[in-house]
PDB file of N, CA and C in Angstrom:
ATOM      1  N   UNK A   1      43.155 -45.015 -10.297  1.00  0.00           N
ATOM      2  CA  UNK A   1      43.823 -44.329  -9.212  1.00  0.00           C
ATOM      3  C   UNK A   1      45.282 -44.111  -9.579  1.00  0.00           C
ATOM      4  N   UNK A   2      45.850 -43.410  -8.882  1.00  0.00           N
ATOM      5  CA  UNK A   2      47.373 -42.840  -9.518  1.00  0.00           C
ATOM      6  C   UNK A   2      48.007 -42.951  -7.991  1.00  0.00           C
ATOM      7  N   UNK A   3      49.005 -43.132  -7.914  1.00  0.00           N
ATOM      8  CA  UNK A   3      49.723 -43.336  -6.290  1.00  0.00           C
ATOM      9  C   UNK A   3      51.191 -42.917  -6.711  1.00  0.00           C
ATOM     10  N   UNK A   4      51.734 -42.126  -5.946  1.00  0.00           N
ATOM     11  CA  UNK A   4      53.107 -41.508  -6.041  1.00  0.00           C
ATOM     12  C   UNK A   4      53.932 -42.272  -5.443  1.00  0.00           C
ATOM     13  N   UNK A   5      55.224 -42.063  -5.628  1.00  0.00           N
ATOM     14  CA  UNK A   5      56.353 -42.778  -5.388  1.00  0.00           C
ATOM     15  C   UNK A   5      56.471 -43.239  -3.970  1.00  0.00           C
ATOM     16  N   UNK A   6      56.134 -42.309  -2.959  1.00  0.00           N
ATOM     17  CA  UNK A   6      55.962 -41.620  -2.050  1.00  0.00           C
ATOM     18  C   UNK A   6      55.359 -42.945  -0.801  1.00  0.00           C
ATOM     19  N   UNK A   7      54.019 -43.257  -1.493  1.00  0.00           N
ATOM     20  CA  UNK A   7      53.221 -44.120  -0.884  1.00  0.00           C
ATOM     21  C   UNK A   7      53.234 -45.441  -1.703  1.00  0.00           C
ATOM     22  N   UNK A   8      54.122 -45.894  -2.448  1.00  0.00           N
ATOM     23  CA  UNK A   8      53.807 -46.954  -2.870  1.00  0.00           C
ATOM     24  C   UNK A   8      54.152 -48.262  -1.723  1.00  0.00           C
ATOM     25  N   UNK A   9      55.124 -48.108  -0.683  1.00  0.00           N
ATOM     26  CA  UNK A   9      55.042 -48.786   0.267  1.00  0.00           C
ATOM     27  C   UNK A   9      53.180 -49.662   0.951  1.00  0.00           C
ATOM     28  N   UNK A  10      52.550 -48.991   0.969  1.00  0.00           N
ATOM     29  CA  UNK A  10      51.544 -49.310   1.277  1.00  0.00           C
ATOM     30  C   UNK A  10      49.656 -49.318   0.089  1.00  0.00           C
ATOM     31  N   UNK A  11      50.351 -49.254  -0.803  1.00  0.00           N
ATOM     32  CA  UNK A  11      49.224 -48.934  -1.954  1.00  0.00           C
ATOM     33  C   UNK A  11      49.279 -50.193  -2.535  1.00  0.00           C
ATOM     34  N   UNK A  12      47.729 -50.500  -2.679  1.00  0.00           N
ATOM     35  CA  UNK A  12      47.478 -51.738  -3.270  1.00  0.00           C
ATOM     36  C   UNK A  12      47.381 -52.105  -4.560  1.00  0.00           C
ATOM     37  N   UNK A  13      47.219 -53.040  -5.043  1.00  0.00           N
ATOM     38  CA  UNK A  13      47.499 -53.297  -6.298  1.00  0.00           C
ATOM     39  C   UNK A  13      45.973 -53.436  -6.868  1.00  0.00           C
ATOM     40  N   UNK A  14      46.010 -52.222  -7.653  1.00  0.00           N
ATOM     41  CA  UNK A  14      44.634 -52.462  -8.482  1.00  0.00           C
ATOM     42  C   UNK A  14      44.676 -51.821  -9.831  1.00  0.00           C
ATOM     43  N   UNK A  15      43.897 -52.792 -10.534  1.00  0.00           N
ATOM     44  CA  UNK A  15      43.935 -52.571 -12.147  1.00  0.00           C
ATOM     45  C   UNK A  15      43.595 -51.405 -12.538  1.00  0.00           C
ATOM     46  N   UNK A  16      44.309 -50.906 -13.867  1.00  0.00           N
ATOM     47  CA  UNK A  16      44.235 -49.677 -14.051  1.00  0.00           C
ATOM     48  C   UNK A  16      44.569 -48.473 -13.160  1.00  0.00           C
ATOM     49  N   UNK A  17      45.481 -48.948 -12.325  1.00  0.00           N
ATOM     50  CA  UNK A  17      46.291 -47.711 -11.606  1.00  0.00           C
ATOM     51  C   UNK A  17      47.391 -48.001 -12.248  1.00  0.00           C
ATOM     52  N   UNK A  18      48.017 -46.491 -11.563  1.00  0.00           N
ATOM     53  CA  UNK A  18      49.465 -45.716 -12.257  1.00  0.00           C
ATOM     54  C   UNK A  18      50.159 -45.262 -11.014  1.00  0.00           C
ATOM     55  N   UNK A  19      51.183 -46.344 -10.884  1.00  0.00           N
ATOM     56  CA  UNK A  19      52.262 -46.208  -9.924  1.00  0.00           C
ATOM     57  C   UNK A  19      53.626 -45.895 -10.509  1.00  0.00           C
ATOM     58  N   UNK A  20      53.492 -44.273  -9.933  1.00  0.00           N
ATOM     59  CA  UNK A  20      54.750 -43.599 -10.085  1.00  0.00           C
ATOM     60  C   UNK A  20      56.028 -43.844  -9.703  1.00  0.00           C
ATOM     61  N   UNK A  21      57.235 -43.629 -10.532  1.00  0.00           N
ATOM     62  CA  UNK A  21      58.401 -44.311 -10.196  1.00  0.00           C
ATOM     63  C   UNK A  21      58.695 -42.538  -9.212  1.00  0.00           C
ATOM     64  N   UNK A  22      60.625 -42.657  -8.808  1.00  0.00           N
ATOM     65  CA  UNK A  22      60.753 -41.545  -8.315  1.00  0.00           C
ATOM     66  C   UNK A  22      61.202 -40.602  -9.252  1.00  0.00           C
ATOM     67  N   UNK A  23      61.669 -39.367  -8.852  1.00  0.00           N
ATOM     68  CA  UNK A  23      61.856 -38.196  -9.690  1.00  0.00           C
ATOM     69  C   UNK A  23      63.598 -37.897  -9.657  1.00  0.00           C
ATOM     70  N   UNK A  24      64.119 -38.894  -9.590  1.00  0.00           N
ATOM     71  CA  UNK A  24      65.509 -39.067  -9.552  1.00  0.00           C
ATOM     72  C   UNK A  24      65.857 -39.205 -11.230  1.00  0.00           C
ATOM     73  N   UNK A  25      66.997 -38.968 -11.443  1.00  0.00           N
ATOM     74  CA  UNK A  25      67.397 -39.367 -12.953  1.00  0.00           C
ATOM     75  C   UNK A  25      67.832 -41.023 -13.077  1.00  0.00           C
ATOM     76  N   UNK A  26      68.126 -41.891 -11.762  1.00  0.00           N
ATOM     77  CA  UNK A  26      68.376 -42.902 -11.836  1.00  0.00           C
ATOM     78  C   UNK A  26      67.195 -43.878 -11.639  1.00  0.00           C
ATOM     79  N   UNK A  27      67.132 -43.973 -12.840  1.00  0.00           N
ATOM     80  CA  UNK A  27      65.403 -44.555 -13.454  1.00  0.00           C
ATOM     81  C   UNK A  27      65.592 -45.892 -12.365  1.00  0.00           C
ATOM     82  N   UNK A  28      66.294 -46.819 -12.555  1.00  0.00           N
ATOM     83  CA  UNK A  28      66.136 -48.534 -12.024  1.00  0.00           C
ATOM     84  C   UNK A  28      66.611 -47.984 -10.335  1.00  0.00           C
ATOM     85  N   UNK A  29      67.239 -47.056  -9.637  1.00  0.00           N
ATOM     86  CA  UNK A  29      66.734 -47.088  -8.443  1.00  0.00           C
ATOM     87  C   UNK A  29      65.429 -46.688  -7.872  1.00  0.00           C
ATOM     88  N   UNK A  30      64.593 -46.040  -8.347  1.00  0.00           N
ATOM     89  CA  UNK A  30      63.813 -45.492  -8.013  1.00  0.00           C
ATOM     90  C   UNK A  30      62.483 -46.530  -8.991  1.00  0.00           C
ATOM     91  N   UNK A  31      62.544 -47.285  -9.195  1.00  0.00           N
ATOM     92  CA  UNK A  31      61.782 -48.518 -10.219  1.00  0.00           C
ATOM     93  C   UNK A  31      60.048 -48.358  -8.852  1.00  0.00           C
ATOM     94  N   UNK A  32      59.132 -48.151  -9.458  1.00  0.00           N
ATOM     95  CA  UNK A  32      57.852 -48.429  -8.450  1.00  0.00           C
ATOM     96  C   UNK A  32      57.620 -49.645  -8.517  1.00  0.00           C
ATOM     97  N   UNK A  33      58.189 -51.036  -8.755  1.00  0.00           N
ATOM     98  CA  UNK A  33      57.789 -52.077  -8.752  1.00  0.00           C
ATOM     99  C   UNK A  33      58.665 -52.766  -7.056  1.00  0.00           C
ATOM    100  N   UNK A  34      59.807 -52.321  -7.012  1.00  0.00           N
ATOM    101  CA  UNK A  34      60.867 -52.687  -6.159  1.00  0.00           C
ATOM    102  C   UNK A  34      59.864 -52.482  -5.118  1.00  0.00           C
ATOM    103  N   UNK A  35      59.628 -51.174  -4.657  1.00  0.00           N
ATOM    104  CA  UNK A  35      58.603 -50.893  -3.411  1.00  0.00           C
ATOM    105  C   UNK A  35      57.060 -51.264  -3.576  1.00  0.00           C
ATOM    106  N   UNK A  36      56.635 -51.804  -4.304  1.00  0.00           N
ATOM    107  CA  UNK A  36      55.607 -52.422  -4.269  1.00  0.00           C
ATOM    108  C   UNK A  36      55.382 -53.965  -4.340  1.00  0.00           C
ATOM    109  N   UNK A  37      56.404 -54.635  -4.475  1.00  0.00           N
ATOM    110  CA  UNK A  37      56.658 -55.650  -4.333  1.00  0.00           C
ATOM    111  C   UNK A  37      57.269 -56.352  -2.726  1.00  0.00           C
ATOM    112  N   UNK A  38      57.602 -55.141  -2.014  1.00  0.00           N
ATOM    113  CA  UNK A  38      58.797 -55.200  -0.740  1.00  0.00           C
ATOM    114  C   UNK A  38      58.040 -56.601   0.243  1.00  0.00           C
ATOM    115  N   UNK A  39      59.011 -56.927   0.407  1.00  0.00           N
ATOM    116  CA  UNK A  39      58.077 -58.115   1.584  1.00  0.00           C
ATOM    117  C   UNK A  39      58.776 -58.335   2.688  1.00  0.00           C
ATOM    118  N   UNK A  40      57.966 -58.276   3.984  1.00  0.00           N
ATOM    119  CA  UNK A  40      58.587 -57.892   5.171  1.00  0.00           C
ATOM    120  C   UNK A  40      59.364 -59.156   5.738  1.00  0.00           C
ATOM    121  N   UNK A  41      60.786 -59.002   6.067  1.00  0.00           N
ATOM    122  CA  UNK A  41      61.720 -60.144   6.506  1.00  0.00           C
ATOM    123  C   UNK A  41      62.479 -60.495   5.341  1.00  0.00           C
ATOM    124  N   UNK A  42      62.638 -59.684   3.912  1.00  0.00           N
ATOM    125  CA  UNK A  42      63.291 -60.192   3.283  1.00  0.00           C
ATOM    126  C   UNK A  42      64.462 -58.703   3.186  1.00  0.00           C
ATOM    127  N   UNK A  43      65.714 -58.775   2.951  1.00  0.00           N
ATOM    128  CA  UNK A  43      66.662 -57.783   2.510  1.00  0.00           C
ATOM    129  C   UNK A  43      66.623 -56.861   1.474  1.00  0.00           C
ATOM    130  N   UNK A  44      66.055 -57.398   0.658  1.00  0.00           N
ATOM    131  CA  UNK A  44      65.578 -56.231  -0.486  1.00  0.00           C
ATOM    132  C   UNK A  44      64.146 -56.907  -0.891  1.00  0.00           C
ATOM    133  N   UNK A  45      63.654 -56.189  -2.199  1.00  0.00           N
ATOM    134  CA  UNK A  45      62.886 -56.302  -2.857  1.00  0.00           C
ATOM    135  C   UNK A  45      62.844 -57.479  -3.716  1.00  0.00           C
ATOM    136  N   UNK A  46      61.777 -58.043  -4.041  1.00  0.00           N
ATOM    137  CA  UNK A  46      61.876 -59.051  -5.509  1.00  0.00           C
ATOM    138  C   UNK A  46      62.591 -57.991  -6.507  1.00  0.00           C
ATOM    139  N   UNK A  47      63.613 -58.933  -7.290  1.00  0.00           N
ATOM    140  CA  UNK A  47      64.188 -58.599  -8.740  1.00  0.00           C
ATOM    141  C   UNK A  47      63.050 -58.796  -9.778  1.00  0.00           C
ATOM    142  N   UNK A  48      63.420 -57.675 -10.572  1.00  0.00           N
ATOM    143  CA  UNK A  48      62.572 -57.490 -11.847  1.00  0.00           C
ATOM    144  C   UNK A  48      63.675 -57.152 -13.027  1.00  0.00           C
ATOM    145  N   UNK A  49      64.783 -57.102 -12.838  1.00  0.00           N
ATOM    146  CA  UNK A  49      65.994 -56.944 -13.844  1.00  0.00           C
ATOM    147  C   UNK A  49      66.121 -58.312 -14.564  1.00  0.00           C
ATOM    148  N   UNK A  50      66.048 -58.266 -15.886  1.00  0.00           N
ATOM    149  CA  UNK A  50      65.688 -59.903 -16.766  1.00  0.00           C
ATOM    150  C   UNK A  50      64.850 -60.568 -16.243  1.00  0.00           C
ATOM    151  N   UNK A  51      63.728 -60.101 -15.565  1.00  0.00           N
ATOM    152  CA  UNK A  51      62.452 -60.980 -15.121  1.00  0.00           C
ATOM    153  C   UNK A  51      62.761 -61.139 -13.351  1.00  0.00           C
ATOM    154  N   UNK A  52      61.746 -61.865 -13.144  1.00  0.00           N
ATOM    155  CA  UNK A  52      61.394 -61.640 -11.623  1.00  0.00           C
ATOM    156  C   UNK A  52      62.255 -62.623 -10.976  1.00  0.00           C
ATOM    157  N   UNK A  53      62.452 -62.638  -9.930  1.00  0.00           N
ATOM    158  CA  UNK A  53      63.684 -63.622  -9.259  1.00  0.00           C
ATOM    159  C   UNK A  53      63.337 -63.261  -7.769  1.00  0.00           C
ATOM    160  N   UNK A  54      63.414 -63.904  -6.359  1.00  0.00           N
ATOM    161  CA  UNK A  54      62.880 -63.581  -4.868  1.00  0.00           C
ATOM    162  C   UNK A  54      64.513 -63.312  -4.431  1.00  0.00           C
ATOM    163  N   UNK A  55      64.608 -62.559  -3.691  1.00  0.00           N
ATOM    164  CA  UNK A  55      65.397 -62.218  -3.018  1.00  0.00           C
ATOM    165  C   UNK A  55      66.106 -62.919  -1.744  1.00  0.00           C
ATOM    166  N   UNK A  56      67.044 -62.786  -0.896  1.00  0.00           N
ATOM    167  CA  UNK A  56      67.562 -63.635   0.353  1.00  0.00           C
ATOM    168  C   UNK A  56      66.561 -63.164   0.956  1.00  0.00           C
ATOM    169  N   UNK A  57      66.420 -63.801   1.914  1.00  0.00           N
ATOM    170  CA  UNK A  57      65.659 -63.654   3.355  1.00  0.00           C
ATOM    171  C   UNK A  57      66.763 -63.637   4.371  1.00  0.00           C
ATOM    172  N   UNK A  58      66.444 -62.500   5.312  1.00  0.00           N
ATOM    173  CA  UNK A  58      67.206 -62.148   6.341  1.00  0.00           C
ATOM    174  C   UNK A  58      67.638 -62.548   7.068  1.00  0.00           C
ATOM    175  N   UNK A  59      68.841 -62.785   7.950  1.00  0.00           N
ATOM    176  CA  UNK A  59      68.526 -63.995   8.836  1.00  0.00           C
ATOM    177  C   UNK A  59      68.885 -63.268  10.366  1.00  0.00           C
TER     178      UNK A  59
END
């Protein structure tokens, strides 16, 4: 399956799919891992810059 930038908010994670980043020239904002990773109550996304790292939680 292939899922666009678009819907990666809600697209599940399954092997052998191709999750599209965005069509911006700024490759690491538009990263399809940031929005597929998003988890609700936290401020941003999990980090994936030098490996994975959890983010603050909101308060």
């Amino acid at each position: 399956m292939r899922f666009e930038y678009e819907e990666l908010h809600s697209a599940p994670l399954l092997i052998n799919s191709i999750y599209e980043g965005g069509r911006k020239k700024n490759t690491a904002a538009e990263d399809p891992l940031t929005k597929l990773f998003k988890v609700k109550g936290f401020i941003k996304s999990v980090g994936n810059r030098g490996g994975f790292r959890k983010s603050r939680k909101k308060w």
